[in-house]
PDB file of N, CA and C in Angstrom:
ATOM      1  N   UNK A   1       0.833  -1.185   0.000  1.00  0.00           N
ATOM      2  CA  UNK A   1       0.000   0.000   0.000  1.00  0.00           C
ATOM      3  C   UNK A   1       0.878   1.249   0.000  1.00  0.00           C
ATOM      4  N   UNK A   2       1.574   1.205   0.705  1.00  0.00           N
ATOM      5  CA  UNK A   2       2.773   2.533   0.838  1.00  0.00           C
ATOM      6  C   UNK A   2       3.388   2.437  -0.537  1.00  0.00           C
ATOM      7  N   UNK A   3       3.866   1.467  -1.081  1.00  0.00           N
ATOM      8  CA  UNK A   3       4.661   1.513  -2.469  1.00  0.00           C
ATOM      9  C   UNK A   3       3.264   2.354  -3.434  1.00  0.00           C
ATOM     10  N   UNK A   4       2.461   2.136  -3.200  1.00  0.00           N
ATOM     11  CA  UNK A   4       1.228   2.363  -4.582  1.00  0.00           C
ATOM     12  C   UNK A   4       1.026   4.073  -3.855  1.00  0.00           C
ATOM     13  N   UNK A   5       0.822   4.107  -3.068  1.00  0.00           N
ATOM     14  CA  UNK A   5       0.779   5.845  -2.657  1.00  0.00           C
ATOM     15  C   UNK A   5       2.007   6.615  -3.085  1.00  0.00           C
ATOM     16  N   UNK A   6       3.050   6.471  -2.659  1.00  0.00           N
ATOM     17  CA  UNK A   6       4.317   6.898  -2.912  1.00  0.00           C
ATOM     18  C   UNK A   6       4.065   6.667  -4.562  1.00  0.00           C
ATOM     19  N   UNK A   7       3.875   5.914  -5.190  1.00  0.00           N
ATOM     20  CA  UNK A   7       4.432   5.495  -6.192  1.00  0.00           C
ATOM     21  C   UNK A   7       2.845   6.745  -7.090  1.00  0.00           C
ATOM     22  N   UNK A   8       2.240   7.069  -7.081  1.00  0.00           N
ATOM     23  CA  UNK A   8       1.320   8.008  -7.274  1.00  0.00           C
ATOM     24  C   UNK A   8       1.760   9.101  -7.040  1.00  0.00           C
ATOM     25  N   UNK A   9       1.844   9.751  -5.669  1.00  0.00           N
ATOM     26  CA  UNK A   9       2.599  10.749  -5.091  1.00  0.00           C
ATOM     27  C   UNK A   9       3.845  11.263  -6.309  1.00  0.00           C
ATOM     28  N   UNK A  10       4.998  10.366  -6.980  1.00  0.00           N
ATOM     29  CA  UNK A  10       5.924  10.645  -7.458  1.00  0.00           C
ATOM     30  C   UNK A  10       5.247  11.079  -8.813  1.00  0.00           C
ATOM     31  N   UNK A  11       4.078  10.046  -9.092  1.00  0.00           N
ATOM     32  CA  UNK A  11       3.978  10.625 -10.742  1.00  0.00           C
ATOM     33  C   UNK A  11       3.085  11.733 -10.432  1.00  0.00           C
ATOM     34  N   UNK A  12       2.305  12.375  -9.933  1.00  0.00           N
ATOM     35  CA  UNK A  12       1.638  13.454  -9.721  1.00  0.00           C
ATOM     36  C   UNK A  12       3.005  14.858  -9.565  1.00  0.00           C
ATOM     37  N   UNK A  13       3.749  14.392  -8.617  1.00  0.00           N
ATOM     38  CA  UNK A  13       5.092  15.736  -8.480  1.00  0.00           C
ATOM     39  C   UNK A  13       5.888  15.781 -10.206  1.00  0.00           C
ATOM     40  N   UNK A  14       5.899  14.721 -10.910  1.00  0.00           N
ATOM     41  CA  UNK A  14       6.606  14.851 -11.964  1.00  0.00           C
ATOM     42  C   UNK A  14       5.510  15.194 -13.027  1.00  0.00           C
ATOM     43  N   UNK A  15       4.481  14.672 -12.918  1.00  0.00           N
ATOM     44  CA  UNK A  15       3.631  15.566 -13.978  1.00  0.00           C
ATOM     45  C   UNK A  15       3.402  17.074 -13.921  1.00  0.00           C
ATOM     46  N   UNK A  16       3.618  17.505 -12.418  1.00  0.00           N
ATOM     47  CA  UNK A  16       3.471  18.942 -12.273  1.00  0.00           C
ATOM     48  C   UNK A  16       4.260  19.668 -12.134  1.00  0.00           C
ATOM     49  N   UNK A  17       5.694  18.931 -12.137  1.00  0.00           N
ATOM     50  CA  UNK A  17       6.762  19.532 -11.984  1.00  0.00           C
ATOM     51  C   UNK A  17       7.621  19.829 -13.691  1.00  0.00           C
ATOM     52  N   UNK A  18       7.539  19.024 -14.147  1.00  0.00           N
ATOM     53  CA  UNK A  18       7.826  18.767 -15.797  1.00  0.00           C
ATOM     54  C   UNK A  18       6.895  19.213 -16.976  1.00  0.00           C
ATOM     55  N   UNK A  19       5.790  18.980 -16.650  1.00  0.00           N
ATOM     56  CA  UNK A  19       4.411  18.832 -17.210  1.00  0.00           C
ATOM     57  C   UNK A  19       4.567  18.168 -18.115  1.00  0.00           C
ATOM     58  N   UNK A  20       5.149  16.594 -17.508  1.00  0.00           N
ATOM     59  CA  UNK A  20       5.044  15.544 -18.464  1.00  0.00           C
ATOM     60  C   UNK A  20       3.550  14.634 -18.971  1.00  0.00           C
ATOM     61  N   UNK A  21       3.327  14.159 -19.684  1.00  0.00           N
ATOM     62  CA  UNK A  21       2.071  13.219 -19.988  1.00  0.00           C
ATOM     63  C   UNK A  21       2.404  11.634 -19.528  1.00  0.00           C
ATOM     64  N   UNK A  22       1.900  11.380 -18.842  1.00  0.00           N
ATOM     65  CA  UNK A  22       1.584  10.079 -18.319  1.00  0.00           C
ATOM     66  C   UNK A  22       0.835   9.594 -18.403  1.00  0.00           C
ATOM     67  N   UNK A  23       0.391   8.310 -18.990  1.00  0.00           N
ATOM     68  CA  UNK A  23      -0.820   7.656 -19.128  1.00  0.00           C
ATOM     69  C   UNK A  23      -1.091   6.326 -17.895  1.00  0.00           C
ATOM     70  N   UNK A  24      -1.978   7.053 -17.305  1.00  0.00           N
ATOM     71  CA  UNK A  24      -2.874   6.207 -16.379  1.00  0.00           C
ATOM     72  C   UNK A  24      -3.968   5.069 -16.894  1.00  0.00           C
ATOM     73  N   UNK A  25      -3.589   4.117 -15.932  1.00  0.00           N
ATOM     74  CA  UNK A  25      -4.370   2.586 -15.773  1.00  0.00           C
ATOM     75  C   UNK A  25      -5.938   3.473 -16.113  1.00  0.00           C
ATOM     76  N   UNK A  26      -7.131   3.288 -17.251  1.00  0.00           N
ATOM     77  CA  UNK A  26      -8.098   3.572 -17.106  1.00  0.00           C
ATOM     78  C   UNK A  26      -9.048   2.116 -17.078  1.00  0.00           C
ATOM     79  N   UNK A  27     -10.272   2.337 -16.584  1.00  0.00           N
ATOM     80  CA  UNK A  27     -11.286   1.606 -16.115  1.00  0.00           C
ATOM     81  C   UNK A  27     -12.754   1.904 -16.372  1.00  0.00           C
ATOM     82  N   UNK A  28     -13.385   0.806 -16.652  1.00  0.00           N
ATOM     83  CA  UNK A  28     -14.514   0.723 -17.557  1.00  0.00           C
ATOM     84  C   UNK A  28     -15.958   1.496 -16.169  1.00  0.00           C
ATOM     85  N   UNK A  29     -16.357   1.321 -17.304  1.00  0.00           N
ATOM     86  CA  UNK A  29     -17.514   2.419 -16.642  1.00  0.00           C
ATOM     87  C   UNK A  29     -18.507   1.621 -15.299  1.00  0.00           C
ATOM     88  N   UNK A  30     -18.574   0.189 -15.625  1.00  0.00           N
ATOM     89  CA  UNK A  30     -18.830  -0.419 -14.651  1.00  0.00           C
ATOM     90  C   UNK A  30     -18.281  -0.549 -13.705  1.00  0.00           C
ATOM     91  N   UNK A  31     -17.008   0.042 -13.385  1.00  0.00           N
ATOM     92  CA  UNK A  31     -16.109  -0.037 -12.335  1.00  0.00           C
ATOM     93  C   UNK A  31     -14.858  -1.487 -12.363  1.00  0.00           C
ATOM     94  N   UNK A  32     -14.620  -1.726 -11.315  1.00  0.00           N
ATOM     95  CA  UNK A  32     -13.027  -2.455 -11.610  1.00  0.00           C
ATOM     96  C   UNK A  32     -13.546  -4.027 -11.410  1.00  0.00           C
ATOM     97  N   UNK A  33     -14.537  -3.761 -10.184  1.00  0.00           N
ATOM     98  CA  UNK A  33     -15.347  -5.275 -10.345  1.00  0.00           C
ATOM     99  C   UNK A  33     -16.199  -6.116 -11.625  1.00  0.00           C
ATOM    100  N   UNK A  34     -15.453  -6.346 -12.484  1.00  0.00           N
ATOM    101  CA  UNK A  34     -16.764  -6.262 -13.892  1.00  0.00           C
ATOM    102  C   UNK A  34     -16.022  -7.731 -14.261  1.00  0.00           C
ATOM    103  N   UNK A  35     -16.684  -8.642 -15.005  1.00  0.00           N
ATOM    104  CA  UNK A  35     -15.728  -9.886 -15.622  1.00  0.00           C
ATOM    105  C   UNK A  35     -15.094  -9.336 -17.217  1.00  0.00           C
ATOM    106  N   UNK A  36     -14.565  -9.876 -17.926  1.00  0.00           N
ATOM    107  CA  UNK A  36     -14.429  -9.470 -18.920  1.00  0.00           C
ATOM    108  C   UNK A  36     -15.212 -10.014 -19.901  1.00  0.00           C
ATOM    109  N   UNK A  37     -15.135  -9.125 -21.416  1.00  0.00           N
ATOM    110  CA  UNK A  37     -16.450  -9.442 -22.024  1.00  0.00           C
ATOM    111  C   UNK A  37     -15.592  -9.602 -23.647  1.00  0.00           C
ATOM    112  N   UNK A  38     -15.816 -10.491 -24.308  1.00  0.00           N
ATOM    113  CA  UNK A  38     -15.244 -10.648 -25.648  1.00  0.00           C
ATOM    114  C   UNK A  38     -14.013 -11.402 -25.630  1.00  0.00           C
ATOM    115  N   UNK A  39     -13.810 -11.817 -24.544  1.00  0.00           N
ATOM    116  CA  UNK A  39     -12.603 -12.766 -24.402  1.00  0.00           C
ATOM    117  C   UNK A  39     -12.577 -14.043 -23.511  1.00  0.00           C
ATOM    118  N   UNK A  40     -11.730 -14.935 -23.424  1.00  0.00           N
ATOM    119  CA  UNK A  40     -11.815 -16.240 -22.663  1.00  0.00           C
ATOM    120  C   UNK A  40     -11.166 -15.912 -21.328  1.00  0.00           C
ATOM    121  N   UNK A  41     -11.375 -16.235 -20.751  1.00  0.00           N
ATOM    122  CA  UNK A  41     -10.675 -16.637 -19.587  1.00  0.00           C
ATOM    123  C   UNK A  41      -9.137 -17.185 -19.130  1.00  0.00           C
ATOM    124  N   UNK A  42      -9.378 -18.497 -20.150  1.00  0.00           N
ATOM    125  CA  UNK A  42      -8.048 -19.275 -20.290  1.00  0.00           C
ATOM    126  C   UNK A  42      -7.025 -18.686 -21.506  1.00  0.00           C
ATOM    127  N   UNK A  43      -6.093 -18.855 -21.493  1.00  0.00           N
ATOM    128  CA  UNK A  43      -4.644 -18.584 -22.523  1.00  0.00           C
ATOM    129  C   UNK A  43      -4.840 -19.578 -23.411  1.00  0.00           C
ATOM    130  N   UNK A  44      -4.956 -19.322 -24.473  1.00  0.00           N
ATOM    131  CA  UNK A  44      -4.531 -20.280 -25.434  1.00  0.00           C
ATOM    132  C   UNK A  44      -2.988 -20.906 -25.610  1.00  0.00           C
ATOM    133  N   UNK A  45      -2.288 -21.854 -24.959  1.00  0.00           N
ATOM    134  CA  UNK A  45      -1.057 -21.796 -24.906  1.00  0.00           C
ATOM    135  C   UNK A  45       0.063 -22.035 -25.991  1.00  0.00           C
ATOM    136  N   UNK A  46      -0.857 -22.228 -27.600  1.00  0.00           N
ATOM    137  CA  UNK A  46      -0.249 -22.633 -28.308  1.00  0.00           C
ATOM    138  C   UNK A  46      -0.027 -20.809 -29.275  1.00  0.00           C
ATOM    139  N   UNK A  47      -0.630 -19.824 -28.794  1.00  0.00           N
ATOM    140  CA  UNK A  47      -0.563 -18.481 -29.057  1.00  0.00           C
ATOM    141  C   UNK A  47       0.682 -17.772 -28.202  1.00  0.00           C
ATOM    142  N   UNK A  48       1.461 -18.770 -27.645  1.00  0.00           N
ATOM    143  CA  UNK A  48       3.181 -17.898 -26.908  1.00  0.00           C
ATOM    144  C   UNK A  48       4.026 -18.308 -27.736  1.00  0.00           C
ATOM    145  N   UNK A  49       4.903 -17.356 -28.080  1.00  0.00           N
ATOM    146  CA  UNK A  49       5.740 -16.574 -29.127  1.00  0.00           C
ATOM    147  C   UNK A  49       6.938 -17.914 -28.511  1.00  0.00           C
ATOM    148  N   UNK A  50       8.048 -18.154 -29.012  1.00  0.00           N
ATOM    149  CA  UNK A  50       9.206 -19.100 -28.480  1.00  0.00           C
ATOM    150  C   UNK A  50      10.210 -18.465 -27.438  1.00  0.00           C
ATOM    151  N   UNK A  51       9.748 -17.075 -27.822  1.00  0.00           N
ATOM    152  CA  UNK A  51      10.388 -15.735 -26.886  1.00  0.00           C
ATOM    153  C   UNK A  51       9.949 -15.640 -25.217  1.00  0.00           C
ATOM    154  N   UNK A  52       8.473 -15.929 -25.541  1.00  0.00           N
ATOM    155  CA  UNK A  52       7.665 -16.159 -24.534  1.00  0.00           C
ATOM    156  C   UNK A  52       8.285 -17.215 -23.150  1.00  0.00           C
ATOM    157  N   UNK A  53       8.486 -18.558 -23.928  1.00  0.00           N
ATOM    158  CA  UNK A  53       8.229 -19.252 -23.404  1.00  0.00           C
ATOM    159  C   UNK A  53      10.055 -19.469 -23.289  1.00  0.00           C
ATOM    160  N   UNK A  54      11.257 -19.200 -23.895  1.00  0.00           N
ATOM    161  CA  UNK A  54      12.329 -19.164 -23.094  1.00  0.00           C
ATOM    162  C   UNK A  54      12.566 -17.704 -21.730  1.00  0.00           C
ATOM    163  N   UNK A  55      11.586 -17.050 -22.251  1.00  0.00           N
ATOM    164  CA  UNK A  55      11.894 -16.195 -21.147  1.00  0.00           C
ATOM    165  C   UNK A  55      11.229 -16.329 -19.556  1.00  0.00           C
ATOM    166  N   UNK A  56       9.948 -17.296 -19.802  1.00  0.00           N
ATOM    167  CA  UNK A  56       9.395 -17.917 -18.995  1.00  0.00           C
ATOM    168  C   UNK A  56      10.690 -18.970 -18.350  1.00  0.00           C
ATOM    169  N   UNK A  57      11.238 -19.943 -18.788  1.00  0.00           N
ATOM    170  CA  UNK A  57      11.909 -20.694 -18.435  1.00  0.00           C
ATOM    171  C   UNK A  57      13.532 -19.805 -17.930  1.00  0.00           C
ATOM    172  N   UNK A  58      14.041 -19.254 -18.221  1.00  0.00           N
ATOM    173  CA  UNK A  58      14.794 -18.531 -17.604  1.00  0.00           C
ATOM    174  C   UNK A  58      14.459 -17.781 -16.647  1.00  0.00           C
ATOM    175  N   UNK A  59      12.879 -17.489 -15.742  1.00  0.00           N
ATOM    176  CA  UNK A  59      12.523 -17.093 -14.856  1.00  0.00           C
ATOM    177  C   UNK A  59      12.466 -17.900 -13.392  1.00  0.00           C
ATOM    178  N   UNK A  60      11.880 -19.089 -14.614  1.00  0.00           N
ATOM    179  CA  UNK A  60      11.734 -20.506 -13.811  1.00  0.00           C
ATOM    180  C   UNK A  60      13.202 -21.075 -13.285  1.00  0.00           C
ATOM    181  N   UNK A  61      14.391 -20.756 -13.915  1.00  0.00           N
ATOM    182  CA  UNK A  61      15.737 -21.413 -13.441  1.00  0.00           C
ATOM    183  C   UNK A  61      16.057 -20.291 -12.058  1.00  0.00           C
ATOM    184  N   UNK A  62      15.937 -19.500 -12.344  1.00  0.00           N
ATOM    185  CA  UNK A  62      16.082 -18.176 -11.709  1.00  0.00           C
ATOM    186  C   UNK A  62      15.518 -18.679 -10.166  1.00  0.00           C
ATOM    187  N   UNK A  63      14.594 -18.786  -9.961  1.00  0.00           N
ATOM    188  CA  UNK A  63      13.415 -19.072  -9.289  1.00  0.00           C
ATOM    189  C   UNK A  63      14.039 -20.347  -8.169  1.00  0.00           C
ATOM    190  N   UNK A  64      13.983 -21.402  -9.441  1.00  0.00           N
ATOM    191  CA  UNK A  64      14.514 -22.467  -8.790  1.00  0.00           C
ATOM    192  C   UNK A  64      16.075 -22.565  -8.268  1.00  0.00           C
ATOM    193  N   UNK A  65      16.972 -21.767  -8.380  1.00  0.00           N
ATOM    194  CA  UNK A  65      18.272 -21.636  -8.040  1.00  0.00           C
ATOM    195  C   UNK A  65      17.738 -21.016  -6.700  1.00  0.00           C
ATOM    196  N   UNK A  66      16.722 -19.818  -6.602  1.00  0.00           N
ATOM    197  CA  UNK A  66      17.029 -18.934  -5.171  1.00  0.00           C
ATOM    198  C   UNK A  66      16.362 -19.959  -3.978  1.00  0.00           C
ATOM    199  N   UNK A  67      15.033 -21.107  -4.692  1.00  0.00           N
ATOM    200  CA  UNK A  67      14.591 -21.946  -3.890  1.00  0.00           C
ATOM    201  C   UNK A  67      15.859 -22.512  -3.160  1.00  0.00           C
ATOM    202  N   UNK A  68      16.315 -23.672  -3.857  1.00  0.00           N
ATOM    203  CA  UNK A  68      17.409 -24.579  -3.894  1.00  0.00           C
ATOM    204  C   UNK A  68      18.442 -24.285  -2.735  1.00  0.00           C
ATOM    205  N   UNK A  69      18.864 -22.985  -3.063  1.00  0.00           N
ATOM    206  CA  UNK A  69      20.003 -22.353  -2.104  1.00  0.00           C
ATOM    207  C   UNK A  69      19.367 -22.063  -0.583  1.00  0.00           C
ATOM    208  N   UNK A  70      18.233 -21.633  -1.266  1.00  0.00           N
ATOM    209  CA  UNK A  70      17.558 -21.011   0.406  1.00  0.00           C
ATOM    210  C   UNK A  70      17.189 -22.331   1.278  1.00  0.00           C
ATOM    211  N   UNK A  71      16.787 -23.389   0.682  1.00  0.00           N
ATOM    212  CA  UNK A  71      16.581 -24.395   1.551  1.00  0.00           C
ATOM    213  C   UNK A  71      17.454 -25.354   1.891  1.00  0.00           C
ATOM    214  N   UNK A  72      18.817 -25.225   1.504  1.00  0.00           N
ATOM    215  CA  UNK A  72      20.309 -26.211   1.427  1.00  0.00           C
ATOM    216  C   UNK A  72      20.674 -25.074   2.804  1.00  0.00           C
ATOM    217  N   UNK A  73      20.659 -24.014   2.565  1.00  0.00           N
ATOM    218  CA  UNK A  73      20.909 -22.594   3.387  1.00  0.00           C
ATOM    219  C   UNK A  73      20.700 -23.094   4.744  1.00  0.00           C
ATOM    220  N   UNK A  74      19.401 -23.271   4.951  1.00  0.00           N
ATOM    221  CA  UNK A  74      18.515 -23.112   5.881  1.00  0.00           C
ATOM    222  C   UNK A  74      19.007 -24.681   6.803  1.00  0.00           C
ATOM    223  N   UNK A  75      18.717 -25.507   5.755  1.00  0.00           N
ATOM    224  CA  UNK A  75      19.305 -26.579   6.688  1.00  0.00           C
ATOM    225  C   UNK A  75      20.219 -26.969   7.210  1.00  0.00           C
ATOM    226  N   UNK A  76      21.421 -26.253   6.546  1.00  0.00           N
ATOM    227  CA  UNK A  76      22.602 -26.432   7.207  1.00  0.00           C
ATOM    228  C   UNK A  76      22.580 -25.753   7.832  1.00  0.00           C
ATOM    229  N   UNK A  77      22.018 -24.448   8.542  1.00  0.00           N
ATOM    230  CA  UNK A  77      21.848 -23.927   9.399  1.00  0.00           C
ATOM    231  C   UNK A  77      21.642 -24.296  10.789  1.00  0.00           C
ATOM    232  N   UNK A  78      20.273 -24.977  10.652  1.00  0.00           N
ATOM    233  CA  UNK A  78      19.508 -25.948  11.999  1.00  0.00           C
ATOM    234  C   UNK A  78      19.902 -27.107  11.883  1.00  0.00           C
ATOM    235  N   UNK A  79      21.005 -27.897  11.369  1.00  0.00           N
ATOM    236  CA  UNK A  79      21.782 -29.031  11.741  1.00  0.00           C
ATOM    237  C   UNK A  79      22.995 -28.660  11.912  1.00  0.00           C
ATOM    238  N   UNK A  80      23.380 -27.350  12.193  1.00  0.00           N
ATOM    239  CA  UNK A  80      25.139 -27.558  12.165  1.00  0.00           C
ATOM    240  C   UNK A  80      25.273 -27.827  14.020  1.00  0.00           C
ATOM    241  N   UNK A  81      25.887 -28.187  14.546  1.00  0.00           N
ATOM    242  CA  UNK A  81      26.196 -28.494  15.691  1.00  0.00           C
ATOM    243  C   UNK A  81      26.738 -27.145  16.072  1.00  0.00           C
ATOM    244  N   UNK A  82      27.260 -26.249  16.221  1.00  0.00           N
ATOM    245  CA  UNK A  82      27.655 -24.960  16.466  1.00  0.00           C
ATOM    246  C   UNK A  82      26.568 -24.291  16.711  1.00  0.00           C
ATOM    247  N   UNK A  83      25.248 -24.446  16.527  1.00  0.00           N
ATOM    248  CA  UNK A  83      24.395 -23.328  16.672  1.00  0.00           C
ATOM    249  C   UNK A  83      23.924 -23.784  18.000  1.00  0.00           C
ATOM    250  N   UNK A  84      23.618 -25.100  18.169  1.00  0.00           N
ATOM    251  CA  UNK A  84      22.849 -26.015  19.302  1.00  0.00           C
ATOM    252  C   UNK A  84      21.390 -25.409  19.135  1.00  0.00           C
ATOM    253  N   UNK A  85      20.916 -25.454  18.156  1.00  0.00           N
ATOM    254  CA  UNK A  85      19.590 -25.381  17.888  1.00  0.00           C
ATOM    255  C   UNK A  85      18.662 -26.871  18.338  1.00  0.00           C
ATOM    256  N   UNK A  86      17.572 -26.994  19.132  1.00  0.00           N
ATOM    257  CA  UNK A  86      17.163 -27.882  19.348  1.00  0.00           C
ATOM    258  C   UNK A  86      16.211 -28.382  18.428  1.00  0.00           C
ATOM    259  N   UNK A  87      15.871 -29.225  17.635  1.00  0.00           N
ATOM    260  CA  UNK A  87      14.482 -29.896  16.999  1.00  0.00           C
ATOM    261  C   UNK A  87      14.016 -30.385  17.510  1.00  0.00           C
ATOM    262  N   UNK A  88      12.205 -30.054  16.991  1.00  0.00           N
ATOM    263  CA  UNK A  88      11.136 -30.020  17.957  1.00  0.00           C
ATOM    264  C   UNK A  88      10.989 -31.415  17.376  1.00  0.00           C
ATOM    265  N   UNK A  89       9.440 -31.500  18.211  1.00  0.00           N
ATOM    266  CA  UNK A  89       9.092 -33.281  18.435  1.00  0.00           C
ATOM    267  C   UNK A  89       8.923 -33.413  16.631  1.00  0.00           C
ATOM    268  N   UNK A  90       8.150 -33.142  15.956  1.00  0.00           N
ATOM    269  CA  UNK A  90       7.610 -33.280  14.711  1.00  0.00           C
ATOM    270  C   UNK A  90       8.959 -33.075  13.678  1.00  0.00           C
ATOM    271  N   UNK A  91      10.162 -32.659  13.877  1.00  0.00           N
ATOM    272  CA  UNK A  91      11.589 -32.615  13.497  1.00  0.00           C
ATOM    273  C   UNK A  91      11.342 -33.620  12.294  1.00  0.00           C
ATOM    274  N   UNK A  92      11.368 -34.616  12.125  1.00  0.00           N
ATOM    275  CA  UNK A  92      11.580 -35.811  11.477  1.00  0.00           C
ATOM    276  C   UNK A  92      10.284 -36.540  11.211  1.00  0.00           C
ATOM    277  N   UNK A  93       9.185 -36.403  11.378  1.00  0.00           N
ATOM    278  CA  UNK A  93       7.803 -37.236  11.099  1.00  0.00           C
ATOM    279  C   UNK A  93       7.889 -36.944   9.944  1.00  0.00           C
ATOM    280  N   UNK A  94       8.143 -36.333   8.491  1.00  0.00           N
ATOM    281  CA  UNK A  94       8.096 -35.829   7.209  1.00  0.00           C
ATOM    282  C   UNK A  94       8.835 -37.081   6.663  1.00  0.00           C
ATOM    283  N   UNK A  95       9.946 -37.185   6.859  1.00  0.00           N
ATOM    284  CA  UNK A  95      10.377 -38.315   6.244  1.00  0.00           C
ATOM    285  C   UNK A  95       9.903 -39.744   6.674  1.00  0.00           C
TER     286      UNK A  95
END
């Protein structure tokens, strides 16, 4: 909420400060709650460009590297013997 105020706040000081043109998000007359009308719902997935879909997958490696690390991270964390972190009863019922 603070990012979207601020982030308003800035384009309002630069439109009035510059008197630049900015084009604002507009919205249908029914208001923002409305379904959409002339279109599907679902993606047609055979309509993504090859651009699309490596840049999708380079998001996805991305993604999965910060997972990967954060949870190798984490566990060597609460098993290193140096911390003397205790595990609770449920510690091990997962495996």
């Amino acid at each position: 909420v603070i990012a979207i105020i601020l982030g308003l706040a800035v384009s309002w000081i630069w439109i009035s400060a510059f008197g630049t043109d900015m084009d604002f998000l507009t919205f249908a007359s029914g208001g923002i709650w409305q379904t959409t009308t002339g279109r599907s719902w679902i993606v047609d997935l055979s309509d993504i460009n090859a651009a699309g879909i490596g840049l999708s997958a380079v998001g996805g490696l991305f993604a999965f590297i910060v997972i990967f690390f954060d949870q190798n991270i984490t566990v060597r964390l609460v098993n290193a013997k140096g911390h003397r972190l205790k595990k609770g009863f449920g510690y091990d019922m997962d495996m």
